[in-house]
N, C-alpha and C. Protein backbone atom coordinates (compact mmCIF):
# COMPACT_ATOMS: atom_id res chain seq x y z
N UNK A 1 -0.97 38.70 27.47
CA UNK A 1 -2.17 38.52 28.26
C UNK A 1 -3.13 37.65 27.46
N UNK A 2 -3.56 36.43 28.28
CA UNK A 2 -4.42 35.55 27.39
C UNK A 2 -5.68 35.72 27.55
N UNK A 3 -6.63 35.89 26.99
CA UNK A 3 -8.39 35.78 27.03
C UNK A 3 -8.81 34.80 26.24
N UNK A 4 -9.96 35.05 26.37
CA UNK A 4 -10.88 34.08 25.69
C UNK A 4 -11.51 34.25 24.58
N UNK A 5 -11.59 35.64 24.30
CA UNK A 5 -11.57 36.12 23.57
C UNK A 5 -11.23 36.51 22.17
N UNK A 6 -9.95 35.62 22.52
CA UNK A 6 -8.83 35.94 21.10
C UNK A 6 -9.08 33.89 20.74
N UNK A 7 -10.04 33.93 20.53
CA UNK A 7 -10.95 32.55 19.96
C UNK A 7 -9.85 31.47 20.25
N UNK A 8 -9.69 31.56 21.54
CA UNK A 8 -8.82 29.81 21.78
C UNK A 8 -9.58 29.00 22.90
N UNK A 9 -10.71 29.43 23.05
CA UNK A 9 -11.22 28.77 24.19
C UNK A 9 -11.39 27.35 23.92
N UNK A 10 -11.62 26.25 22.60
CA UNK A 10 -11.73 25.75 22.28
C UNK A 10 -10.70 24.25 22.75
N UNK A 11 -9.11 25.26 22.52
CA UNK A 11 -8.08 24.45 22.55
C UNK A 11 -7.76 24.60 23.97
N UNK A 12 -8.55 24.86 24.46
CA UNK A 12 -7.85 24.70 26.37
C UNK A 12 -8.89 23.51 27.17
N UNK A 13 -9.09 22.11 26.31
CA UNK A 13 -9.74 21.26 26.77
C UNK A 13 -8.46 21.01 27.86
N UNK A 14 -9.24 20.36 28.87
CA UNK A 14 -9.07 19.44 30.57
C UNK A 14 -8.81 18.54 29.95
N UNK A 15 -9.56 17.61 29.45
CA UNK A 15 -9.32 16.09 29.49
C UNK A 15 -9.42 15.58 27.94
N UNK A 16 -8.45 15.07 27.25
CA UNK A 16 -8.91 14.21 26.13
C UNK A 16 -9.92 13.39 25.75
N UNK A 17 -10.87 13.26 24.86
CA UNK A 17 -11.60 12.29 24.38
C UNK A 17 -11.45 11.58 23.28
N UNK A 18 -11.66 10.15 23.73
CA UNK A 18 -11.42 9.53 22.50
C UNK A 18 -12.64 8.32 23.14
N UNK A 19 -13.60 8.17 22.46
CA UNK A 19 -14.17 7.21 22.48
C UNK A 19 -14.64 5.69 21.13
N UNK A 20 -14.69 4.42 21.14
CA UNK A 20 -14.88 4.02 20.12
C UNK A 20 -15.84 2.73 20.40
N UNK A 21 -17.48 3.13 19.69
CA UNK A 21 -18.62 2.02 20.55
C UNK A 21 -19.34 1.44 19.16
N UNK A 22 -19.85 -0.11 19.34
CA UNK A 22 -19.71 -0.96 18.31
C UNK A 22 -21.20 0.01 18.24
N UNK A 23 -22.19 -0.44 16.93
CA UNK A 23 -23.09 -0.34 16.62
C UNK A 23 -24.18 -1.19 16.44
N UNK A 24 -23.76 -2.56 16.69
CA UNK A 24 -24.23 -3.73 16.31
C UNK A 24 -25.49 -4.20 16.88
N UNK A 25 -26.04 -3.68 18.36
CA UNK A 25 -27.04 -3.62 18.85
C UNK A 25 -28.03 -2.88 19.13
N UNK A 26 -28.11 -1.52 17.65
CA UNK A 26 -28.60 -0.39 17.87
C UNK A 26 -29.44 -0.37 16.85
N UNK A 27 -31.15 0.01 17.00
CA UNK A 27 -31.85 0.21 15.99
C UNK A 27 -32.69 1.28 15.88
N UNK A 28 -33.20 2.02 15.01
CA UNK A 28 -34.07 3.01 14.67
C UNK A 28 -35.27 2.70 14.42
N UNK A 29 -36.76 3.08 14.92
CA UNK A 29 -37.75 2.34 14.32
C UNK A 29 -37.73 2.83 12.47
N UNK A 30 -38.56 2.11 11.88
CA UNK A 30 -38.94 2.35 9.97
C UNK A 30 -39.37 3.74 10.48
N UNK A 31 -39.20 4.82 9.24
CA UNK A 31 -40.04 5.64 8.79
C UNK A 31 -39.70 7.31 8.95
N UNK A 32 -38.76 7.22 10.20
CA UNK A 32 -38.68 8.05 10.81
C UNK A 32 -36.92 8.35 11.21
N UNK A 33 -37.01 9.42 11.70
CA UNK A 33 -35.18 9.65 11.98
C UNK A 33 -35.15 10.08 13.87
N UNK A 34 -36.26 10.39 13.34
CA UNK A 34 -36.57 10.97 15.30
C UNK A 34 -36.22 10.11 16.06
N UNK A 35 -36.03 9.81 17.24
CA UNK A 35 -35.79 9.02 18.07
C UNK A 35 -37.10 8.94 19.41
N UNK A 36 -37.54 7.96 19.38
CA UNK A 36 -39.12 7.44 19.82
C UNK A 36 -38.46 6.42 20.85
N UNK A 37 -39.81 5.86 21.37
CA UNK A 37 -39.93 4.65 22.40
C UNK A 37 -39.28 3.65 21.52
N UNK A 38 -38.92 3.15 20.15
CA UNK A 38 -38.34 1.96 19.53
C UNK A 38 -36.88 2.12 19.36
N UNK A 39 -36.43 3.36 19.61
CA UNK A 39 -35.06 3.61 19.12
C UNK A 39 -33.83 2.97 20.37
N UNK A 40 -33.16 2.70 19.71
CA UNK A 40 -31.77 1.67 20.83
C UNK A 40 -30.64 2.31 20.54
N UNK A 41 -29.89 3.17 20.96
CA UNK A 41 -28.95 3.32 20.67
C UNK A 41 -27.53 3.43 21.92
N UNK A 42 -26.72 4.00 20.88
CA UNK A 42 -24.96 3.91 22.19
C UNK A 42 -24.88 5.18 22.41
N UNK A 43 -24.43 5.18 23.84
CA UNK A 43 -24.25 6.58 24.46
C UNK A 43 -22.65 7.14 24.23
N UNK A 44 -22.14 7.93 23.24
CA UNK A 44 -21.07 8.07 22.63
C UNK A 44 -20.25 9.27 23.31
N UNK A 45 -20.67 10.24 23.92
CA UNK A 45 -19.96 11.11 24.85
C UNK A 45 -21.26 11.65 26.01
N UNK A 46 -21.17 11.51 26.77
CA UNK A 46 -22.25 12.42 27.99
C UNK A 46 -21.43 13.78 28.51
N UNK A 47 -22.51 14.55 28.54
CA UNK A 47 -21.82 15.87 29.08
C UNK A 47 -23.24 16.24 30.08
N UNK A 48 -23.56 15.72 30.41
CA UNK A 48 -25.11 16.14 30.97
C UNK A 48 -24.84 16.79 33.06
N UNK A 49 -23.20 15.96 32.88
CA UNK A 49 -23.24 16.33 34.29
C UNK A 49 -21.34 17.25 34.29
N UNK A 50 -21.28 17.62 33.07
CA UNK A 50 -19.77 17.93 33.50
C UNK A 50 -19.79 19.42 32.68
N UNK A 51 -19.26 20.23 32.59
CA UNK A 51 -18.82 21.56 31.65
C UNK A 51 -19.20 21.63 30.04
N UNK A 52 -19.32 20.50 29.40
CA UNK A 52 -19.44 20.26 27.72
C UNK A 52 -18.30 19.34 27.42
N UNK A 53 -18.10 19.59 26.12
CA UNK A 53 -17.02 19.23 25.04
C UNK A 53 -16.53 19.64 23.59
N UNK A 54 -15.69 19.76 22.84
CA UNK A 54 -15.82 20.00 21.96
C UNK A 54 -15.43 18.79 20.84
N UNK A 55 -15.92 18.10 20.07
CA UNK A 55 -15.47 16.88 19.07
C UNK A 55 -15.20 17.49 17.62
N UNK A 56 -13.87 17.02 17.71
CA UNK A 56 -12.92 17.09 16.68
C UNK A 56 -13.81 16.54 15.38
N UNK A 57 -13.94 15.43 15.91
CA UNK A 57 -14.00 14.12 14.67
C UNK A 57 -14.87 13.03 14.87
N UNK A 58 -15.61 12.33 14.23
CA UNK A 58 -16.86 11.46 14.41
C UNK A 58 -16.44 10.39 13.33
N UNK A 59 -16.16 9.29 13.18
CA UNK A 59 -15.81 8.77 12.05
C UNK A 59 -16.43 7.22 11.97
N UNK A 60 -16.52 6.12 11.08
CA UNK A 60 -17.31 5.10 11.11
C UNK A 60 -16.07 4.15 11.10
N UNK A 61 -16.03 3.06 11.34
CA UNK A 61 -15.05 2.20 10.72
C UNK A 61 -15.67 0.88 10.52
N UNK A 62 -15.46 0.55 9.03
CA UNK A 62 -15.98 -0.43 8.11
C UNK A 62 -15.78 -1.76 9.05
N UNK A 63 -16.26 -2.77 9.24
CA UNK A 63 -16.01 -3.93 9.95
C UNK A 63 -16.44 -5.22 8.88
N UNK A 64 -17.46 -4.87 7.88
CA UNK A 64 -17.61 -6.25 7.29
C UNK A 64 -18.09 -5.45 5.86
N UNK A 65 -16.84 -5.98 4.52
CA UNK A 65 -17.21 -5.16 3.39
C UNK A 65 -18.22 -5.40 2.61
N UNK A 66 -18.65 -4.40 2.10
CA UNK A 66 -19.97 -4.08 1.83
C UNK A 66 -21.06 -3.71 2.46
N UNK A 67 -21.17 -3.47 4.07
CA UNK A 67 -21.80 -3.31 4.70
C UNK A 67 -22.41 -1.55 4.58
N UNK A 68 -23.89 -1.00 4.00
CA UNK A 68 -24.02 -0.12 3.83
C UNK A 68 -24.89 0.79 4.96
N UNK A 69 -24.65 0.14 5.43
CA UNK A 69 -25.90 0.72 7.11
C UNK A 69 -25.68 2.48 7.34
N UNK A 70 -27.04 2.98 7.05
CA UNK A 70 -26.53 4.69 7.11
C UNK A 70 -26.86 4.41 9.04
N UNK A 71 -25.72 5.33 9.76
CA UNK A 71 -26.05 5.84 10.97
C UNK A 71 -26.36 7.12 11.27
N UNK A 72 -27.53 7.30 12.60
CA UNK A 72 -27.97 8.13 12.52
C UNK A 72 -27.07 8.93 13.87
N UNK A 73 -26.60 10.32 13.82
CA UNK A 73 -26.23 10.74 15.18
C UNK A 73 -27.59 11.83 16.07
N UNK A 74 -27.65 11.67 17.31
CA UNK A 74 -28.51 12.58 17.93
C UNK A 74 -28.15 13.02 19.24
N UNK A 75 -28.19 14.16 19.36
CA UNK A 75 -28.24 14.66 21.33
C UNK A 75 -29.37 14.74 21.95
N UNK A 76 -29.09 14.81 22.98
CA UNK A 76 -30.26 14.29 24.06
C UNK A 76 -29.77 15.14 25.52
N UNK A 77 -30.88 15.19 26.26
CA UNK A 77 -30.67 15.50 27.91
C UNK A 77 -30.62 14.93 28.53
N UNK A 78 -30.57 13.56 28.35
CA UNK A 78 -30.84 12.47 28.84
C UNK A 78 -29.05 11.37 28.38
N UNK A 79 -27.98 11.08 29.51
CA UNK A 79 -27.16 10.16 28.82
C UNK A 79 -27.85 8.67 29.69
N UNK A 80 -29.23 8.47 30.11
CA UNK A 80 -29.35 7.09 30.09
C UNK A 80 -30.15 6.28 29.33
N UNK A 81 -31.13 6.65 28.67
CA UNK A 81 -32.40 6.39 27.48
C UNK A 81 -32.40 7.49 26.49
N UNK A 82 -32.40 6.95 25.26
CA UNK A 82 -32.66 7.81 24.15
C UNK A 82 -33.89 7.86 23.46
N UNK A 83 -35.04 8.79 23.97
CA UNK A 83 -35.92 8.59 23.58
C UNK A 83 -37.18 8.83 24.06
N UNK A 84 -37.75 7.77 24.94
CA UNK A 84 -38.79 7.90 26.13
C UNK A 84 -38.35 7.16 27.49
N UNK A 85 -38.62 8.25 28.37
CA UNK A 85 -38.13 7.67 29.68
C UNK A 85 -39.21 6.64 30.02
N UNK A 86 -39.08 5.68 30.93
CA UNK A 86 -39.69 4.23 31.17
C UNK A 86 -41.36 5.28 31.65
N UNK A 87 -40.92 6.05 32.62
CA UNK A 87 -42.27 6.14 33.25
C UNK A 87 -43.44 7.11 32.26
N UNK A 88 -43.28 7.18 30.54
CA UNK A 88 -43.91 7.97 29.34
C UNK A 88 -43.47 9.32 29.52
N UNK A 89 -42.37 9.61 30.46
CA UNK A 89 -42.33 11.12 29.97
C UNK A 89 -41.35 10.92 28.30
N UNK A 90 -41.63 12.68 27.73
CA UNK A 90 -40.32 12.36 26.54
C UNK A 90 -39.19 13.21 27.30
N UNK A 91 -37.96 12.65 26.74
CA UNK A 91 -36.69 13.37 27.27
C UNK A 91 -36.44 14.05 26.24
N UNK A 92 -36.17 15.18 26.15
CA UNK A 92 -34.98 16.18 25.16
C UNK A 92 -34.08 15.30 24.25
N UNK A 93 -34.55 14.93 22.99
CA UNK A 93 -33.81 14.75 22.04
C UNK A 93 -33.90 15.03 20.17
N UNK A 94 -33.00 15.02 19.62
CA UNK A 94 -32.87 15.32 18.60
C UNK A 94 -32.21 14.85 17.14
N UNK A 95 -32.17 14.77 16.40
CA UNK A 95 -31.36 14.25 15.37
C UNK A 95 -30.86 14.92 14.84
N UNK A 96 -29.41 14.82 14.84
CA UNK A 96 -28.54 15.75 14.16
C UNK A 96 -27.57 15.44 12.97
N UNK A 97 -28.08 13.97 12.32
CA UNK A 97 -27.23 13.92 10.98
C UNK A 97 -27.26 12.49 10.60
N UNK A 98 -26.94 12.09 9.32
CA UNK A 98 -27.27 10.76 9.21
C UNK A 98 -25.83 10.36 8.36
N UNK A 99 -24.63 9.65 8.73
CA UNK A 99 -23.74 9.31 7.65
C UNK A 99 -23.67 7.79 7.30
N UNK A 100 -23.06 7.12 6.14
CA UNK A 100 -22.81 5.60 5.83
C UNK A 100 -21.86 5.83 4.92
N UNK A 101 -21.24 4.56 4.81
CA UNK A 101 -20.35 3.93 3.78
C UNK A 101 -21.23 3.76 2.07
N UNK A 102 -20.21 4.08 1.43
CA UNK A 102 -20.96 3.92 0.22
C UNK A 102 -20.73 2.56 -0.15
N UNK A 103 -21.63 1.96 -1.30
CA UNK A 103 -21.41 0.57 -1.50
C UNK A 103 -19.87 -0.01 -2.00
N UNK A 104 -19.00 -1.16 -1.76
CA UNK A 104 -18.22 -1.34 -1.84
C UNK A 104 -16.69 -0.96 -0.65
N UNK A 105 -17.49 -0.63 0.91
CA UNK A 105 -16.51 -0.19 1.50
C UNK A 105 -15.06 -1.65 2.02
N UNK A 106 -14.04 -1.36 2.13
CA UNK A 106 -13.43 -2.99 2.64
C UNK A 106 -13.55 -3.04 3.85
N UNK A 107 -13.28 -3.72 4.69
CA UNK A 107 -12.95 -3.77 6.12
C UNK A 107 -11.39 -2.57 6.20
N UNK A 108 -12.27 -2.42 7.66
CA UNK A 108 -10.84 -0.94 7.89
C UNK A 108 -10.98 0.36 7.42
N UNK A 109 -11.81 0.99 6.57
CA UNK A 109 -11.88 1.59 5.82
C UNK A 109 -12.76 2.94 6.58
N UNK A 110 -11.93 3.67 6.96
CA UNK A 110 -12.77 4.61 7.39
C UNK A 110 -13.82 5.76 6.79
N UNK A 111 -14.84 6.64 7.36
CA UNK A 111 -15.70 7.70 6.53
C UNK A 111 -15.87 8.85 8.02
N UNK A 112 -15.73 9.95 7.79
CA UNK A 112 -15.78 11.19 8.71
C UNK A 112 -17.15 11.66 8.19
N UNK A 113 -17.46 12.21 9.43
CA UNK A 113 -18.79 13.05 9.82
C UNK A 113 -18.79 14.36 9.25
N UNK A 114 -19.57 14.84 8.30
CA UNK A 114 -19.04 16.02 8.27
C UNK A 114 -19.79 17.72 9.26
N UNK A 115 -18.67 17.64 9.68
CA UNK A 115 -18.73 18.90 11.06
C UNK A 115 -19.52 19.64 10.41
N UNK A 116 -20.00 20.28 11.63
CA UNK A 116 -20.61 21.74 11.09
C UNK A 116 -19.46 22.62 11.23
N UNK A 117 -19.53 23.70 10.87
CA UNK A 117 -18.60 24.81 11.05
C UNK A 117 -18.65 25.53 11.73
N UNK A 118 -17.67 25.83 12.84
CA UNK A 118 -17.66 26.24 14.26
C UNK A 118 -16.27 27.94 14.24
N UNK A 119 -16.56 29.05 14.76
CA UNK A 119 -16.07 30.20 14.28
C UNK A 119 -14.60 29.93 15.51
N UNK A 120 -14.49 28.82 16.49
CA UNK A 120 -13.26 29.06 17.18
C UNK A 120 -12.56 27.36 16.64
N UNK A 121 -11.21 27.83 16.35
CA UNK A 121 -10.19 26.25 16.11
C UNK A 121 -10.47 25.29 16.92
N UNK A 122 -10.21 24.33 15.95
CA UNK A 122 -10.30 22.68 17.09
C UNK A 122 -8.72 22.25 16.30
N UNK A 123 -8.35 21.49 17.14
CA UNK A 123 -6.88 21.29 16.89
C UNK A 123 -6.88 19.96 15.16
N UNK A 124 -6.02 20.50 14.68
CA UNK A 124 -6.57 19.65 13.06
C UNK A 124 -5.06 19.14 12.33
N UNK A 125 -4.91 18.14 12.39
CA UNK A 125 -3.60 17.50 11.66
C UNK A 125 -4.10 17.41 10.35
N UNK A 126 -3.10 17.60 9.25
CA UNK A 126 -3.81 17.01 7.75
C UNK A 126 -3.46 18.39 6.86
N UNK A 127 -4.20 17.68 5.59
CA UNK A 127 -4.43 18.34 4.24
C UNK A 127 -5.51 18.93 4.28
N UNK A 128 -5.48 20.07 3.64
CA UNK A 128 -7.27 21.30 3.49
C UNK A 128 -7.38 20.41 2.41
N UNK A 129 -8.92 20.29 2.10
CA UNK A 129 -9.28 19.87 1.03
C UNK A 129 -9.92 21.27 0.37
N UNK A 130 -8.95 21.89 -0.76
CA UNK A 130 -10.13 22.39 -1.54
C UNK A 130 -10.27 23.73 -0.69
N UNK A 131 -11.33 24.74 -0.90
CA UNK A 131 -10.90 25.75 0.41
C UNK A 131 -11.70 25.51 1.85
N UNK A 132 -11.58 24.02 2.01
CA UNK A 132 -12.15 23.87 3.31
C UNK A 132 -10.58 23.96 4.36
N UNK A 133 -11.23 24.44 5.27
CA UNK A 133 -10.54 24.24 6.11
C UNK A 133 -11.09 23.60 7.56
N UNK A 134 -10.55 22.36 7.60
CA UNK A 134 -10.80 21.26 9.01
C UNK A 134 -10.28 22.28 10.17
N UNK A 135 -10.04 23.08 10.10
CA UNK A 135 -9.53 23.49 11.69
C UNK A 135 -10.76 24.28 11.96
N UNK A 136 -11.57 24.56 11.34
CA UNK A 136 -12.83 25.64 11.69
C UNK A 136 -13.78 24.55 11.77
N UNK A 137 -13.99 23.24 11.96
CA UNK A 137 -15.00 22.80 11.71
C UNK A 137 -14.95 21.59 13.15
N UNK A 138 -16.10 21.95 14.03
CA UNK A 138 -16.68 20.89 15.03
C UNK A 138 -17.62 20.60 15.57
N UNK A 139 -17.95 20.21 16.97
CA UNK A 139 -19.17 20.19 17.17
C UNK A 139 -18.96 21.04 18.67
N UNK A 140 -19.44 21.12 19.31
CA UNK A 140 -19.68 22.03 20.71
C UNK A 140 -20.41 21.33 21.00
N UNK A 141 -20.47 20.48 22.26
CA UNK A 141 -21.41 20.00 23.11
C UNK A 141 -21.69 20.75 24.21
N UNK A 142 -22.67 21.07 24.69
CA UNK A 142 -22.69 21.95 25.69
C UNK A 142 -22.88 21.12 26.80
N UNK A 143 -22.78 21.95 27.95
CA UNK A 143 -23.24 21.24 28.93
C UNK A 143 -24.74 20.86 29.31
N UNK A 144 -25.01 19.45 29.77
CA UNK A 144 -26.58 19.40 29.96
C UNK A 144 -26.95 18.35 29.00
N UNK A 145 -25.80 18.25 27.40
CA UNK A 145 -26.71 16.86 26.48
C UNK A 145 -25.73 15.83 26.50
N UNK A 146 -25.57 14.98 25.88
CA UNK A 146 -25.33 13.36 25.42
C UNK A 146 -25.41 13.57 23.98
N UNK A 147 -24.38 12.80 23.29
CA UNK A 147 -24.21 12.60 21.97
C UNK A 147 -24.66 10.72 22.03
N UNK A 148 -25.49 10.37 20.67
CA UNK A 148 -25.65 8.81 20.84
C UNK A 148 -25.73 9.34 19.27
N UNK A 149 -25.95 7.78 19.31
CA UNK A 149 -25.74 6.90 17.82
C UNK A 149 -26.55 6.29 18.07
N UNK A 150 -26.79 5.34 16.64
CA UNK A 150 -27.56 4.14 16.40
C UNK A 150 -28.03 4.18 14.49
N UNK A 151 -28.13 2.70 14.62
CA UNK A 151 -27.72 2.43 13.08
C UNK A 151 -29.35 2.62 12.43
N UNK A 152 -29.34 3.50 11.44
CA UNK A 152 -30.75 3.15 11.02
C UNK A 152 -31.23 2.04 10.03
N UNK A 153 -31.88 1.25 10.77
CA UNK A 153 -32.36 0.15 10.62
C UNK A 153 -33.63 -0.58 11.43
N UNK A 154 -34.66 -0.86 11.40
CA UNK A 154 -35.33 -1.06 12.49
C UNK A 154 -35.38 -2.39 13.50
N UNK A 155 -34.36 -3.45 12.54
CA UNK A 155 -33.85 -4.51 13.38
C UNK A 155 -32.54 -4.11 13.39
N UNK A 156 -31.37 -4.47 14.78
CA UNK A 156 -30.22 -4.45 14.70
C UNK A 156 -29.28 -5.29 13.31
N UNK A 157 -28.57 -4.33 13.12
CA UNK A 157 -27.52 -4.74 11.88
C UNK A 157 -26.17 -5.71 12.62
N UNK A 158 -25.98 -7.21 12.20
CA UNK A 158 -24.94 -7.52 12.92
C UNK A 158 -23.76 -7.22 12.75
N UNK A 159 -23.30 -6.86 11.43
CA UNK A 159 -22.17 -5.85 10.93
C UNK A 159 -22.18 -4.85 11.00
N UNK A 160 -22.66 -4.16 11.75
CA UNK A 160 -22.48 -2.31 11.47
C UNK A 160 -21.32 -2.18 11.89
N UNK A 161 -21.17 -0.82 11.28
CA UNK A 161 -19.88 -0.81 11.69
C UNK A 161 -19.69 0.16 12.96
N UNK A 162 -18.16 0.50 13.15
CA UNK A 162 -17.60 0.95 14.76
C UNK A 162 -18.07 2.30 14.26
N UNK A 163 -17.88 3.02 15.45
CA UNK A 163 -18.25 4.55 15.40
C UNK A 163 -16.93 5.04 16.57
N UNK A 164 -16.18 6.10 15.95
CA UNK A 164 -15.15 6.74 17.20
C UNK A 164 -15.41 8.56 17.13
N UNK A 165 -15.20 9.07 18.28
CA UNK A 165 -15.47 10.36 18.63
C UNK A 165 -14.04 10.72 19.04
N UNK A 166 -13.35 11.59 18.58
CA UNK A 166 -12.65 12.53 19.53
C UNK A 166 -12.41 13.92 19.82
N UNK A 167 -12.24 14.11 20.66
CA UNK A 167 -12.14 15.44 21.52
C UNK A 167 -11.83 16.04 22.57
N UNK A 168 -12.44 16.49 23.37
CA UNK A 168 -11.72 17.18 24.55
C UNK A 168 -12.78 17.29 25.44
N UNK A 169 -12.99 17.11 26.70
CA UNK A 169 -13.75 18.19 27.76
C UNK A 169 -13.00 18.97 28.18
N UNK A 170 -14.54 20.35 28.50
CA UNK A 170 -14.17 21.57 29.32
C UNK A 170 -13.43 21.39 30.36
């Protein structure tokens, strides 16, 4: 007898996700991590109108070496503006982490997000590093937000690099 209970709700995603969106036209205003009327960013999974999601994996991929651009990730209630809606209301958003390449990355060269730690499995190929274990570790999108990106920088970076998500919807 199966429940939900016995912590697999996780691995009974509907639909695969895999998404992968450039960064190159995305900026953060100076000073700040919040996301304001200056912030531009890519809409990287929406769940605002469907059940949630759960993401495996968030990862960067190097496009021009040496390129050190930290990106910022944030959710929102909003998957069409990140930030302020046109007519001054604010929409529901947040910042939830900032990762980059360290200096010297090559082209190709990937860097992972590091998950928070989540108490039900997400499906995990690989090596434990150490006593981590990747199968306990993701994100839960619920239903109702939007995951975005954008590079912090307050003019667009023309090298930033790619950003890919994968996972599952409810």
């Amino acid at each position: 007898m199966a429940s939900t209970s016995t912590n697999k709700a996780p691995l009974l995603e509907d639909r695969p996700l895999l998404e992968i969106c450039r960064l190159d036209g995305t900026s953060t205003p100076a000073g700040s991590v919040d996301p304001g009327t200056g912030t531009s960013g890519t809409l990287l999974v929406d769940c605002t109108s469907n059940d949630g999601a759960v993401l495996h994996d968030i990862w960067l991929i190097q496009r021009k070496a040496g390129d050190t651009s930290p990106v910022n990730l944030y959710l929102s209630s909003s998957a069409t503006v990140l930030g302020t809606i046109t007519t001054g209301q604010q929409v529901e958003s947040w910042f939830l982490g900032q990762f980059g390449f360290p200096v010297g990355g090559d082209p190709g060269s990937t860097l992972s997000f590091a998950m928070p730690r989540i108490l039900a499995p997400v499906p995990h190929a690989g090596a434990n590093v150490g006593s981590e274990i990747p199968q306990f570790r993701g994100l839960l999108l619920r239903k109702g937000l939007a995951l975005w990106a954008s590079v912090n920088s307050a003019t667009p970076v023309a090298n930033a690099p790619l950003i890919a998500v994968q996972g599952g919807f409810f």
